[in-house]
Protein backbone atom coordinates (compact mmCIF):
# COMPACT_ATOMS: atom_id res chain seq x y z
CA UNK A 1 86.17 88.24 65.12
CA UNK A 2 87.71 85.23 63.51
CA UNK A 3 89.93 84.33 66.82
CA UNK A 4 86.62 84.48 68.55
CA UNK A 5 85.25 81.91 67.26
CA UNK A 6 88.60 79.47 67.39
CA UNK A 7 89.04 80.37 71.03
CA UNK A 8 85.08 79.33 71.35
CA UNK A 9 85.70 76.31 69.39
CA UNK A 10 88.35 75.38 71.28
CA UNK A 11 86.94 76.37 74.47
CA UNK A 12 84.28 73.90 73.92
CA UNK A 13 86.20 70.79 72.88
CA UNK A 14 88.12 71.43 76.02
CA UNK A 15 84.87 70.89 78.25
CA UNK A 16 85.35 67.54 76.34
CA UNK A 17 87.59 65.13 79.62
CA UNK A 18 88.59 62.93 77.19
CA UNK A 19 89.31 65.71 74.20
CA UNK A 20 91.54 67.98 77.49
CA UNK A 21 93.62 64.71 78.07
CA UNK A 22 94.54 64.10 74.78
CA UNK A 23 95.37 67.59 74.07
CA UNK A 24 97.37 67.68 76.98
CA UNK A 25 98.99 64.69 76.60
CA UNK A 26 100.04 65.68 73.15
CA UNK A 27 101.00 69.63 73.75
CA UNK A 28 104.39 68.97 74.74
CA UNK A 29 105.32 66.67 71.38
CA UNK A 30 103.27 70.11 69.45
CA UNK A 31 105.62 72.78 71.45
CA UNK A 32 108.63 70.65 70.55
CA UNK A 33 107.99 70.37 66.73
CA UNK A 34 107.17 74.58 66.76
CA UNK A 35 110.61 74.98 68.36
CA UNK A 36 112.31 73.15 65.63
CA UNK A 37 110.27 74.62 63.29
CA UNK A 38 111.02 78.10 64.28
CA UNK A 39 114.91 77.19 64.69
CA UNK A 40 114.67 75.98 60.87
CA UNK A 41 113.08 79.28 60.12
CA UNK A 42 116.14 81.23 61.96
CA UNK A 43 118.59 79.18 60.27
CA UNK A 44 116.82 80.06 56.54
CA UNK A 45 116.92 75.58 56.32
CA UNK A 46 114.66 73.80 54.24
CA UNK A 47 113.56 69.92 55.50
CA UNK A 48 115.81 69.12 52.49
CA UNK A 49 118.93 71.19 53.97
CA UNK A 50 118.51 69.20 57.70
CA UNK A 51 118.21 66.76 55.82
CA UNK A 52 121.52 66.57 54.02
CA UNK A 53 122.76 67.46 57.71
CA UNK A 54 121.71 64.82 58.90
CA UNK A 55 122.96 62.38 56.11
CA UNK A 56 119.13 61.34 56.11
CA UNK A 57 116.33 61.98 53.42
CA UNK A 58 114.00 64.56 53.34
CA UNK A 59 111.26 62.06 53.45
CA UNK A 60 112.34 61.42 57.02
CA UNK A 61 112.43 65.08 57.98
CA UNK A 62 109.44 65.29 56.41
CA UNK A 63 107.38 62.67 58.48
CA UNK A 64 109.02 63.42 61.96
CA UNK A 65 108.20 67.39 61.65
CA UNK A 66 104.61 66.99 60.13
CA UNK A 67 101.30 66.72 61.93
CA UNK A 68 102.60 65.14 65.07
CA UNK A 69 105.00 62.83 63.62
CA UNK A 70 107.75 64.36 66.31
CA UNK A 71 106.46 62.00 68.75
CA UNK A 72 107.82 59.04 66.88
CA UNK A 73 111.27 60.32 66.09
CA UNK A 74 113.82 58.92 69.02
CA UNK A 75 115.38 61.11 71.50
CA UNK A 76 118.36 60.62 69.37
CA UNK A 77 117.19 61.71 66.62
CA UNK A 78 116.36 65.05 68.16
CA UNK A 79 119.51 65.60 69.67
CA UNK A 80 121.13 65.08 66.19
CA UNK A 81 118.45 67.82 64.62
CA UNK A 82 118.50 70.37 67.48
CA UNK A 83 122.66 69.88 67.14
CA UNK A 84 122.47 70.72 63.37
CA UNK A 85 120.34 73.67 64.07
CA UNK A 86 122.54 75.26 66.48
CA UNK A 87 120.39 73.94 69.44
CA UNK A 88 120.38 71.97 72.18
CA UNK A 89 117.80 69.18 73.02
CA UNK A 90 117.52 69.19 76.67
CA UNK A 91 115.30 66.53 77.64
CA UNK A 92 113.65 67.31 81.25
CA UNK A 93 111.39 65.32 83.70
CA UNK A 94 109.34 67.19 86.82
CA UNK A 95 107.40 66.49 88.96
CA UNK A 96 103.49 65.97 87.50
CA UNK A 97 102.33 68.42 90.35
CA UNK A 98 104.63 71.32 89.46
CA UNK A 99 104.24 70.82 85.85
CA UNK A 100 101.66 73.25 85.01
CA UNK A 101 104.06 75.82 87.20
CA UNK A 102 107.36 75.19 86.03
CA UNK A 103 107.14 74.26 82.49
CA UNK A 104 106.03 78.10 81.70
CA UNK A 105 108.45 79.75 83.38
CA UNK A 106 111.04 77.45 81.52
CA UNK A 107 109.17 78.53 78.07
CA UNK A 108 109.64 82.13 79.41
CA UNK A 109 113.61 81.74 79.68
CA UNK A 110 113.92 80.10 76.22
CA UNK A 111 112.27 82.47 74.72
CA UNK A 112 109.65 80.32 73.02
């Protein structure tokens, strides 16, 4: 009953253009952060352990995988944190119109 009413919530700020833009725009920085999030999980790493992996402070770690902050952190920067978690960061452009089509199926293959 609960989900109900989050899907309904959400449904409705969707009808929002300008709320379905930003949301969109800022999905793919969200998905991004979960994936390192989860591969932190895997590894049984604290923020404090990729941090001393990254010869950086936990502070750091801190603000770039916290409520959105992963869209400030350079490309870099995730290389160097996917790398210490076993991962790759494979940065990808398409085309705009095949987005919504091939993005999933490359979700599917990772196993996100």
């Amino acid at each position: 009953m609960k989900n109900a009413k989050v899907e309904s919530l959400l449904e409705r700020k969707m009808e929002n253009p300008a709320y379905r833009a930003r949301f969109e725009r800022n999905y793919p920085a969200f998905v991004l952060e979960v994936q390192l999030l989860k591969a932190l999980e895997r590894k049984g790493w604290t923020f404090e352990r990729l941090a001393r992996a990254l010869h950086t402070s936990k502070s750091n770690i801190s603000r770039d995988l916290s409520a959105g902050g992963i869209r400030t952190a350079s490309l870099p920067r995730l290389a160097k944190m996917a790398e210490a978690l076993d991962m790759a960061f494979v940065p990808l452009l398409v085309s705009q119109k095949q987005e919504r089509t091939i993005l999933p199926k490359i979700q599917e293959l990772a196993a996100l």
